[in-house]
Protein backbone atom coordinates (compact mmCIF):
# COMPACT_ATOMS: atom_id res chain seq x y z
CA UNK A 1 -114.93 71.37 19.21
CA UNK A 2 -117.92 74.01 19.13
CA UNK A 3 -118.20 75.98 15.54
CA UNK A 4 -118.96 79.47 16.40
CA UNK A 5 -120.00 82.39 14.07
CA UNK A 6 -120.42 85.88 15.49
CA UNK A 7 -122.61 87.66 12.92
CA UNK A 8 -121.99 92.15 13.43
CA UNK A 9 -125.15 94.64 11.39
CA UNK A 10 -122.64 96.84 9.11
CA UNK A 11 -123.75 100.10 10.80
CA UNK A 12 -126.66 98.72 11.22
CA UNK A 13 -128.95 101.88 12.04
CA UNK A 14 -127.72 103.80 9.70
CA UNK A 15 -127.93 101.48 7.11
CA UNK A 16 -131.28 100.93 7.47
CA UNK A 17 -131.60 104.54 7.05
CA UNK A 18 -129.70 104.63 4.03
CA UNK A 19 -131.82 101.84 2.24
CA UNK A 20 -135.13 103.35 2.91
CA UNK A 21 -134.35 106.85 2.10
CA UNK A 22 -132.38 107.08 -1.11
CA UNK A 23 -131.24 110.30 -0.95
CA UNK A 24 -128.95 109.41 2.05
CA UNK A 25 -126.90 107.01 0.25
CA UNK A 26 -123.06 107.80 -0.49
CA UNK A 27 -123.59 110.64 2.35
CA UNK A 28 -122.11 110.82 6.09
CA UNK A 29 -125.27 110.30 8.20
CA UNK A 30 -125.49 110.56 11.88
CA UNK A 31 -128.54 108.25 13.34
CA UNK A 32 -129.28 111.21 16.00
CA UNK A 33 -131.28 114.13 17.53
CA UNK A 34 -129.94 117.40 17.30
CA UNK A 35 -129.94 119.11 20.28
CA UNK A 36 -127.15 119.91 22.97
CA UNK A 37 -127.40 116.93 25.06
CA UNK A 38 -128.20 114.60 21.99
CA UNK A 39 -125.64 111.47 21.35
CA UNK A 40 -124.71 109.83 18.22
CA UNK A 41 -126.58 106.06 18.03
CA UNK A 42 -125.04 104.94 14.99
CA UNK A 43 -122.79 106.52 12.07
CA UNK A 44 -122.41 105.50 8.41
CA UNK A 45 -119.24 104.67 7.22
CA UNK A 46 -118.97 107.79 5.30
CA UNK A 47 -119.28 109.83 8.69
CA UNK A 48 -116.77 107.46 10.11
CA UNK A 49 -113.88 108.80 7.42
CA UNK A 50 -114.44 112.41 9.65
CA UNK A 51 -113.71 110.44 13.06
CA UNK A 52 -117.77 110.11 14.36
CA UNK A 53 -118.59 107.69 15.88
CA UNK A 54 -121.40 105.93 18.42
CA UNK A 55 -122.05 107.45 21.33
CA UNK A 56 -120.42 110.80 20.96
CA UNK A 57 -122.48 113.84 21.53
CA UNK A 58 -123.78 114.94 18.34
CA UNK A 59 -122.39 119.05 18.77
CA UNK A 60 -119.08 117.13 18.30
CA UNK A 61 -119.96 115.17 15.42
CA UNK A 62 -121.40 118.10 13.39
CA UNK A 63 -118.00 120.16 14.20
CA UNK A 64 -115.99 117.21 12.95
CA UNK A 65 -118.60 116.82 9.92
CA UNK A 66 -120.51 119.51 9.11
CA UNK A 67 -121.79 118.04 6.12
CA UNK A 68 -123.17 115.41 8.46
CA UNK A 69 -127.25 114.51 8.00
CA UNK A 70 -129.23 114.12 11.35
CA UNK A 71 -131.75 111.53 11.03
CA UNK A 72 -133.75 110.96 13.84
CA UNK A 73 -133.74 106.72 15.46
CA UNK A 74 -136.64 104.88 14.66
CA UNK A 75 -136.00 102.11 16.84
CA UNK A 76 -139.61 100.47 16.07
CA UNK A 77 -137.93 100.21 12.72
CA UNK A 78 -134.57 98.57 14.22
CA UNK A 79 -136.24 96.26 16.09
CA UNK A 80 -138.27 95.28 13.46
CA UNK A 81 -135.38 94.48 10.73
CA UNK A 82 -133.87 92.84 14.08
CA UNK A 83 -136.18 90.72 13.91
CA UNK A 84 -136.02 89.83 10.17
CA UNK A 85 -132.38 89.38 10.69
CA UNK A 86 -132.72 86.53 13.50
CA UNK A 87 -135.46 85.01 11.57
CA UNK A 88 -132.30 84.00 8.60
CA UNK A 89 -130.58 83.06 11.79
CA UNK A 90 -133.28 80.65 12.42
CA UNK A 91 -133.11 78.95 9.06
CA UNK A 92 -129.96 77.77 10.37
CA UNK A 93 -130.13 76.98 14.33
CA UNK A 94 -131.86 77.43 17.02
CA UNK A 95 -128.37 77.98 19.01
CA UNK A 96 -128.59 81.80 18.52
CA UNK A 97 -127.29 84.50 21.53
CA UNK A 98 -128.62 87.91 20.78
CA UNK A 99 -125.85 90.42 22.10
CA UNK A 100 -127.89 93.84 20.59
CA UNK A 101 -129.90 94.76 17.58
CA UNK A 102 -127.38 93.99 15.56
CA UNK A 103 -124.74 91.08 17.04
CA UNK A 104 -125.18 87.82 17.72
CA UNK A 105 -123.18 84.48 18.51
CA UNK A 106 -124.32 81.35 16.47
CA UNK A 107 -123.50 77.89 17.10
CA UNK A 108 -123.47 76.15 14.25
CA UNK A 109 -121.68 72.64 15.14
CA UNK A 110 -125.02 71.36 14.06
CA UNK A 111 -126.82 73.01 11.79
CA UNK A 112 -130.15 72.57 10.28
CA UNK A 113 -128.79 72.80 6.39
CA UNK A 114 -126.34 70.32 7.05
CA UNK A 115 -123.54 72.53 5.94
CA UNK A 116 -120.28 71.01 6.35
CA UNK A 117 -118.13 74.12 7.35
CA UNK A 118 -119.13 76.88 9.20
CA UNK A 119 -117.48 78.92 6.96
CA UNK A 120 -120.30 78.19 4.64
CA UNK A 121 -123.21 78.87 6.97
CA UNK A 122 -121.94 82.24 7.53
CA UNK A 123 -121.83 82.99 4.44
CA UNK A 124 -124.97 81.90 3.13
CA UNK A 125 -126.30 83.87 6.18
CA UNK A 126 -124.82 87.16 4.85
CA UNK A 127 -125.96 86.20 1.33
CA UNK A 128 -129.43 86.00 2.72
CA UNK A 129 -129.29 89.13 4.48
CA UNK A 130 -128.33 90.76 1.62
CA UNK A 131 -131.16 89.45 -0.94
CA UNK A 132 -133.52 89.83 1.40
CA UNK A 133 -132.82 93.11 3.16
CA UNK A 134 -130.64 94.56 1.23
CA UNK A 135 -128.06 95.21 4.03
CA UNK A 136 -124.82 93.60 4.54
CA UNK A 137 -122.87 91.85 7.38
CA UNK A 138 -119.72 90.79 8.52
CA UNK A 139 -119.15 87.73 10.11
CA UNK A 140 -116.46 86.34 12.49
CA UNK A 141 -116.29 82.36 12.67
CA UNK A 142 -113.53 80.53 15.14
CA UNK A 143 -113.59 77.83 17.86
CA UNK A 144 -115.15 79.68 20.55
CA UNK A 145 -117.47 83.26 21.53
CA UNK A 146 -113.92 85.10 22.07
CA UNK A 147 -112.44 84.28 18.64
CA UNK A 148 -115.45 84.55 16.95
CA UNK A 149 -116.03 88.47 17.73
CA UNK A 150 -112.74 89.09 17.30
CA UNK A 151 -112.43 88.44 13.68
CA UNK A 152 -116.06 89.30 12.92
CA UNK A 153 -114.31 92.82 13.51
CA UNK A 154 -111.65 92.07 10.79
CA UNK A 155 -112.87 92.48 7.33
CA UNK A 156 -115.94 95.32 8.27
CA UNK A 157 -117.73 96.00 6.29
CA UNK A 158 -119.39 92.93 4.34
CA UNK A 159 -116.28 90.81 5.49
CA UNK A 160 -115.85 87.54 7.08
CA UNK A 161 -112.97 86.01 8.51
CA UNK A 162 -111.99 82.70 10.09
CA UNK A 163 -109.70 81.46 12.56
CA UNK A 164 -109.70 77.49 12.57
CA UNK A 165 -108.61 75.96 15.41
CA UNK A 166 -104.57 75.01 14.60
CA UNK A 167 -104.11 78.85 13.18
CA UNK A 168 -105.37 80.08 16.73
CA UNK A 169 -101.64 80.87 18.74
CA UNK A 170 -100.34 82.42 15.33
CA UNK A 171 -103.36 84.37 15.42
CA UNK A 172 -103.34 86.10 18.96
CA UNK A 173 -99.93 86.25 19.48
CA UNK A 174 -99.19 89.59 17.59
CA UNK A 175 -102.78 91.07 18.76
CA UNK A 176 -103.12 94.25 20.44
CA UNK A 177 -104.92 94.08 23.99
CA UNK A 178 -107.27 96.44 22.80
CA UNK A 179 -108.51 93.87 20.29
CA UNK A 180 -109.78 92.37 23.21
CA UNK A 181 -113.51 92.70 24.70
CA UNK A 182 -113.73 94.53 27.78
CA UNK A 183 -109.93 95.70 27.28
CA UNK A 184 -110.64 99.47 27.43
CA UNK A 185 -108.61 103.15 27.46
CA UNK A 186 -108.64 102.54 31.25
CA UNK A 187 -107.54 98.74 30.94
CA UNK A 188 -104.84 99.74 28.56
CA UNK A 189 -103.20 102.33 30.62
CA UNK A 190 -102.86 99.71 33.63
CA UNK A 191 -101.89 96.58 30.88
CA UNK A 192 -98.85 99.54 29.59
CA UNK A 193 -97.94 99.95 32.87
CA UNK A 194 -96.43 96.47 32.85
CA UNK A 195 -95.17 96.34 29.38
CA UNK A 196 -97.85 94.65 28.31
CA UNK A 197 -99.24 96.09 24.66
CA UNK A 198 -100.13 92.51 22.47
CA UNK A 199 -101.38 88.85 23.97
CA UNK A 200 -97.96 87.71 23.63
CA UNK A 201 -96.98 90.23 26.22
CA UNK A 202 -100.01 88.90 28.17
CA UNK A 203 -98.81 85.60 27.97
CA UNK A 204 -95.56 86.06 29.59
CA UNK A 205 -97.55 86.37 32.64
CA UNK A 206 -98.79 83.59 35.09
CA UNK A 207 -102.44 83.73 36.05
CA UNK A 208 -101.35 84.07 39.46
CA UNK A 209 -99.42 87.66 38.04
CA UNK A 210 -103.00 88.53 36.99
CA UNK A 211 -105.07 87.99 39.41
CA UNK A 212 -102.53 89.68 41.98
CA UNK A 213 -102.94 93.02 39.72
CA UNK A 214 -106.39 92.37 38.13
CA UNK A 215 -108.53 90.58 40.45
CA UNK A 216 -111.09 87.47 38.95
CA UNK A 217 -110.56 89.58 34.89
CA UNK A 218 -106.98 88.87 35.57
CA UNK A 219 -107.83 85.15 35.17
CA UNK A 220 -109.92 85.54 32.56
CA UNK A 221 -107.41 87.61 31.15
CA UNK A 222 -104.97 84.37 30.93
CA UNK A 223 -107.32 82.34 29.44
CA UNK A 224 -108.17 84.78 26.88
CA UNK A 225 -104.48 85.09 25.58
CA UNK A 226 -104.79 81.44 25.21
CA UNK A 227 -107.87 81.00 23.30
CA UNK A 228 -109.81 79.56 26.10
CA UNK A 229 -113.28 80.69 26.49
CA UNK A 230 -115.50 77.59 27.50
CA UNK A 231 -118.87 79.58 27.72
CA UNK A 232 -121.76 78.18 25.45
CA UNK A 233 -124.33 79.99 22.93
CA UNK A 234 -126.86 80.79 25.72
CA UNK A 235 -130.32 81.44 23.73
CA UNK A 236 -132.97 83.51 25.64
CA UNK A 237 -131.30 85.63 28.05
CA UNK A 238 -132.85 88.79 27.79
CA UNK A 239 -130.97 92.25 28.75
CA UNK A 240 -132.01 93.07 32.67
CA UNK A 241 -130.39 95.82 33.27
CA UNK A 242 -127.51 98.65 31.54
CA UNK A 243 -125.22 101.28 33.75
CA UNK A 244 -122.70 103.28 33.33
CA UNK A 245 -120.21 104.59 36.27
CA UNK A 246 -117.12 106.19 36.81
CA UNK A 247 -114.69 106.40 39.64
CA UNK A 248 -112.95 109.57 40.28
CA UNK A 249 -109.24 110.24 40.93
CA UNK A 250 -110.67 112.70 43.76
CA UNK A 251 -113.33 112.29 45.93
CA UNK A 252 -116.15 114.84 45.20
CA UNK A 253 -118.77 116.21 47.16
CA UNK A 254 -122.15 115.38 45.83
CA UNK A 255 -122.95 119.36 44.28
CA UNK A 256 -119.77 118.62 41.89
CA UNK A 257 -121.31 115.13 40.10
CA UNK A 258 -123.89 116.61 38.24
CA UNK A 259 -121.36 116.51 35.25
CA UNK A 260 -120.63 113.22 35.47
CA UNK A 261 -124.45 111.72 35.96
CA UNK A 262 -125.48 113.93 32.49
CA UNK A 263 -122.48 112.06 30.65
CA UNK A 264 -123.06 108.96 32.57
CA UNK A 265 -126.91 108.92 31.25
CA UNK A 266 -126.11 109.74 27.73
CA UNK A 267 -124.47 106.42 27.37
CA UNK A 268 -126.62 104.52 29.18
CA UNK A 269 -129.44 105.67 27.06
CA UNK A 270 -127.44 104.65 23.88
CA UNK A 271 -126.18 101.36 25.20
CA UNK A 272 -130.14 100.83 26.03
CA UNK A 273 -131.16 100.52 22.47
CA UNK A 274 -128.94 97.74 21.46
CA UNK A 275 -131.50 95.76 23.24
CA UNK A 276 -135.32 94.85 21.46
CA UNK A 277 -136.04 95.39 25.48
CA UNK A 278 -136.96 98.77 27.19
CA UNK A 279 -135.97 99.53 30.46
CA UNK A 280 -139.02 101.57 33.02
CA UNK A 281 -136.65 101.74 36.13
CA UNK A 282 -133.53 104.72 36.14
CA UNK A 283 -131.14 104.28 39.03
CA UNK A 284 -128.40 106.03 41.14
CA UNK A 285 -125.78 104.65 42.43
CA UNK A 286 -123.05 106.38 44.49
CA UNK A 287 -120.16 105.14 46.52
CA UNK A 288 -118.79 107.14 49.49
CA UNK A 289 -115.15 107.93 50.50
CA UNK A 290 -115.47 104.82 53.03
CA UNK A 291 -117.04 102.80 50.16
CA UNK A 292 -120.79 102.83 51.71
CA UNK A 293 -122.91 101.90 48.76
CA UNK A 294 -126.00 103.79 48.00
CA UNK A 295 -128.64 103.46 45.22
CA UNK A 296 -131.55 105.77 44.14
CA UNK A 297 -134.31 104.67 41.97
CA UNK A 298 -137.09 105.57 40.55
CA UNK A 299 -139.89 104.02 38.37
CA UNK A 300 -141.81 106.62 36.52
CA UNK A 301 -145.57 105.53 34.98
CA UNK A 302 -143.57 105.20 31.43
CA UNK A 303 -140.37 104.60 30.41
CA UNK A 304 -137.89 107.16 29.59
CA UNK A 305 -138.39 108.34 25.85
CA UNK A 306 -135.11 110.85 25.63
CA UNK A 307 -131.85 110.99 26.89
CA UNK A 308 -133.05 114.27 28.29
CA UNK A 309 -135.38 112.86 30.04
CA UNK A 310 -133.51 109.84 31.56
CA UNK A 311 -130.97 112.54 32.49
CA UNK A 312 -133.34 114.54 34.40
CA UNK A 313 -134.55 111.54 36.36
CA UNK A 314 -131.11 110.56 37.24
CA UNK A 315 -130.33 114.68 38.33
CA UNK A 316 -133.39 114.61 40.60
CA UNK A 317 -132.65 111.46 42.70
CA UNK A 318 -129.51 113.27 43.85
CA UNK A 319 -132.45 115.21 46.11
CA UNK A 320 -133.00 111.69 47.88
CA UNK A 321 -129.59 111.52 48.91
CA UNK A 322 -129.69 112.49 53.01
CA UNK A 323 -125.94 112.37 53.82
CA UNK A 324 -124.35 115.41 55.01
CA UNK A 325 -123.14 118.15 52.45
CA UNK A 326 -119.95 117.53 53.46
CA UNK A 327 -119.90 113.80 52.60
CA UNK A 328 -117.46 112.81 49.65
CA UNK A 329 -117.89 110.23 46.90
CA UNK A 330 -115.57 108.26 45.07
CA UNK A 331 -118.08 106.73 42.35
CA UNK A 332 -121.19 107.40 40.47
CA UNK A 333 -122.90 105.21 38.25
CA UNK A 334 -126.43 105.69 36.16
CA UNK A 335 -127.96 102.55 35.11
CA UNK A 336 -131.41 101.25 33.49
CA UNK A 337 -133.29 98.65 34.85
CA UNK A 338 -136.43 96.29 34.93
CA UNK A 339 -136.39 96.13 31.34
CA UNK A 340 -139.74 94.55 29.64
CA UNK A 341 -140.94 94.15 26.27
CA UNK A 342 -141.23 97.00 23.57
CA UNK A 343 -144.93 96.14 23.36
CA UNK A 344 -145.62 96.11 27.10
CA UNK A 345 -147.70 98.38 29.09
CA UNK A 346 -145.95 100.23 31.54
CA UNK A 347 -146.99 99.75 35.20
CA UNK A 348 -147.66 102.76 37.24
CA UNK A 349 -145.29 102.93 40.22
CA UNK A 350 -142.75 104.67 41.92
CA UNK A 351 -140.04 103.06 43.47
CA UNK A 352 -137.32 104.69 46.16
CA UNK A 353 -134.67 102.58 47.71
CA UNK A 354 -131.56 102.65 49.97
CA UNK A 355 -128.88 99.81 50.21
């Protein structure tokens, strides 16, 4: 029986803006350029109480707030109390599963203390984190990876909670769906269409059920609503790649997606700086009406450094598309790839490919 403690940053950006500059504390801050195509990376909890939140584009977020304070990311900065973070990890195991900046999974069945429960671990973690960098944490500790983020989500902030193995059926069966990882808006409209709203509901189906409506996440599906999740703490596995995409309800001709590629690269250029990693390569991906797959990328000589800039790349690559005007697509998708190092030089190339 594994012992696994998901440790969550308490809005962990903005936090760290909030310790180093005084005057932002008690305030709503938004960790964000201004500027129309500028997203929100992280919100305090006092912006939170006015509905912002991560990832939504900041003209929103100063009409829902518009006491709200800008500050501009320093992601040198993150990465650096990242760092500092992992390094109390360390005191601890060597088991450790960075998901972002500020998540990761422990495994703590053995742990270098000794500590008998780890219960205890996770909190002298968070104790530690708080002495030493004056930020807080919540923590999730259960059986498994699945449990474990789930109810490091339950007491935010500065929380932990723990769901020991014999407390685990009690503990899902009355859970939304949405609780779940990976269980989106999209996910829950097609889970409602079959009644299903909590992982009891889930559990009334067979896997077979799932699979027939859901495909291979069906099955995982059916193990999640049981507690099963058999995958280890996998140290070292640095991000490759992040993408965004969205199928359409229509078809649409190639002049009409422009939209969807500048939302699209907004959130890919958020999602990319949950990683200490920075990715050089922005890519295109489109899927025809006949489900032809076709991918555009290009390498610039350095990485992207605004979400204006990644959006721009993404726009142009639509130029390298030689299918008739008339062609229609059913899916676009923006991604980041060939991530390296923060300290790495960036090669000079240019890269253009079909598939």
């Amino acid at each position: 029986m594994r012992k696994i403690v998901h440790i969550d940053m308490d809005a962990f950006y903005a936090s760290v803006e909030q310790r180093d500059k005084p005057e932002l504390r008690g305030k709503p801050v938004a960790v964000a350029w201004r500027g129309q195509r500028s997203v929100v990376c992280a919100a305090s909890y006092e912006a939170r109480k006015f509905g912002v939140r991560s990832a939504m584009p900041a003209l929103r977020a100063e009409r829902l707030c518009p006491a709200l304070e800008f500050v501009a990311p320093d992601f040198n900065r993150y990465r650096e109390v990242s760092r500092q973070v992992r390094e109390i990890f360390a005191q601890h195991t060597d088991l450790i599963e960075p998901l972002s900046l500020d998540e990761a999974y422990l495994d703590v069945t053995q742990n270098k203390q000794n500590i008998a429960t780890a219960s205890e671990v996770a909190q002298r973690i968070r104790k530690t984190i708080r002495e030493q960098l004056n930020l807080t944490a919540s923590a999730g500790v259960a059986p498994n990876k699945f449990l474990a983020k789930v109810a490091s989500d339950w007491r935010k902030p500065d929380g932990q909670f723990v769901i020991k193995p014999h407390q685990v059926d009690a503990f899902l069966h009355p859970l939304p769906v949405a609780r779940i990882p990976g269980v989106g808006k999209v996910m829950q409209r097609r889970l409602a269409a079959l009644a299903i709203s909590t992982v009891g509901d889930l559990r009334e189906h067979s896997r077979e059920d799932l699979s027939r409506h859901f495909g291979s996440y069906g099955q995982r599906l059916f193990d999640l609503a049981r507690g099963h999740d058999v995958r280890p703490v996998q140290p070292h596995q640095p991000v490759q790649s992040v993408s965004a995409e969205d199928t359409f309800a229509d078809d649409q001709p190639l002049h009409e997606l422009r939209p969807t590629i500048e939302r699209l690269a907004l959130k890919v250029w958020t999602a990319q700086h949950k990683t200490p990693r920075v990715g050089h390569t922005v890519v295109l991906k489109l899927k025809t009406r006949e489900f032809r797959i076709l991918t555009r990328s290009h390498t610039p000589a350095s990485p992207p450094r605004s979400a204006d800039e990644l959006t721009h790349i993404a726009l142009s690559l639509l130029q390298r598309v030689e299918l008739p005007s008339t062609q229609l697509y059913r899916l676009v998708g923006v991604g980041l790839s060939n991530f390296r190092e923060a300290l790495d030089e960036p090669q000079q190339a240019t890269l253009f490919e079909l598939s």
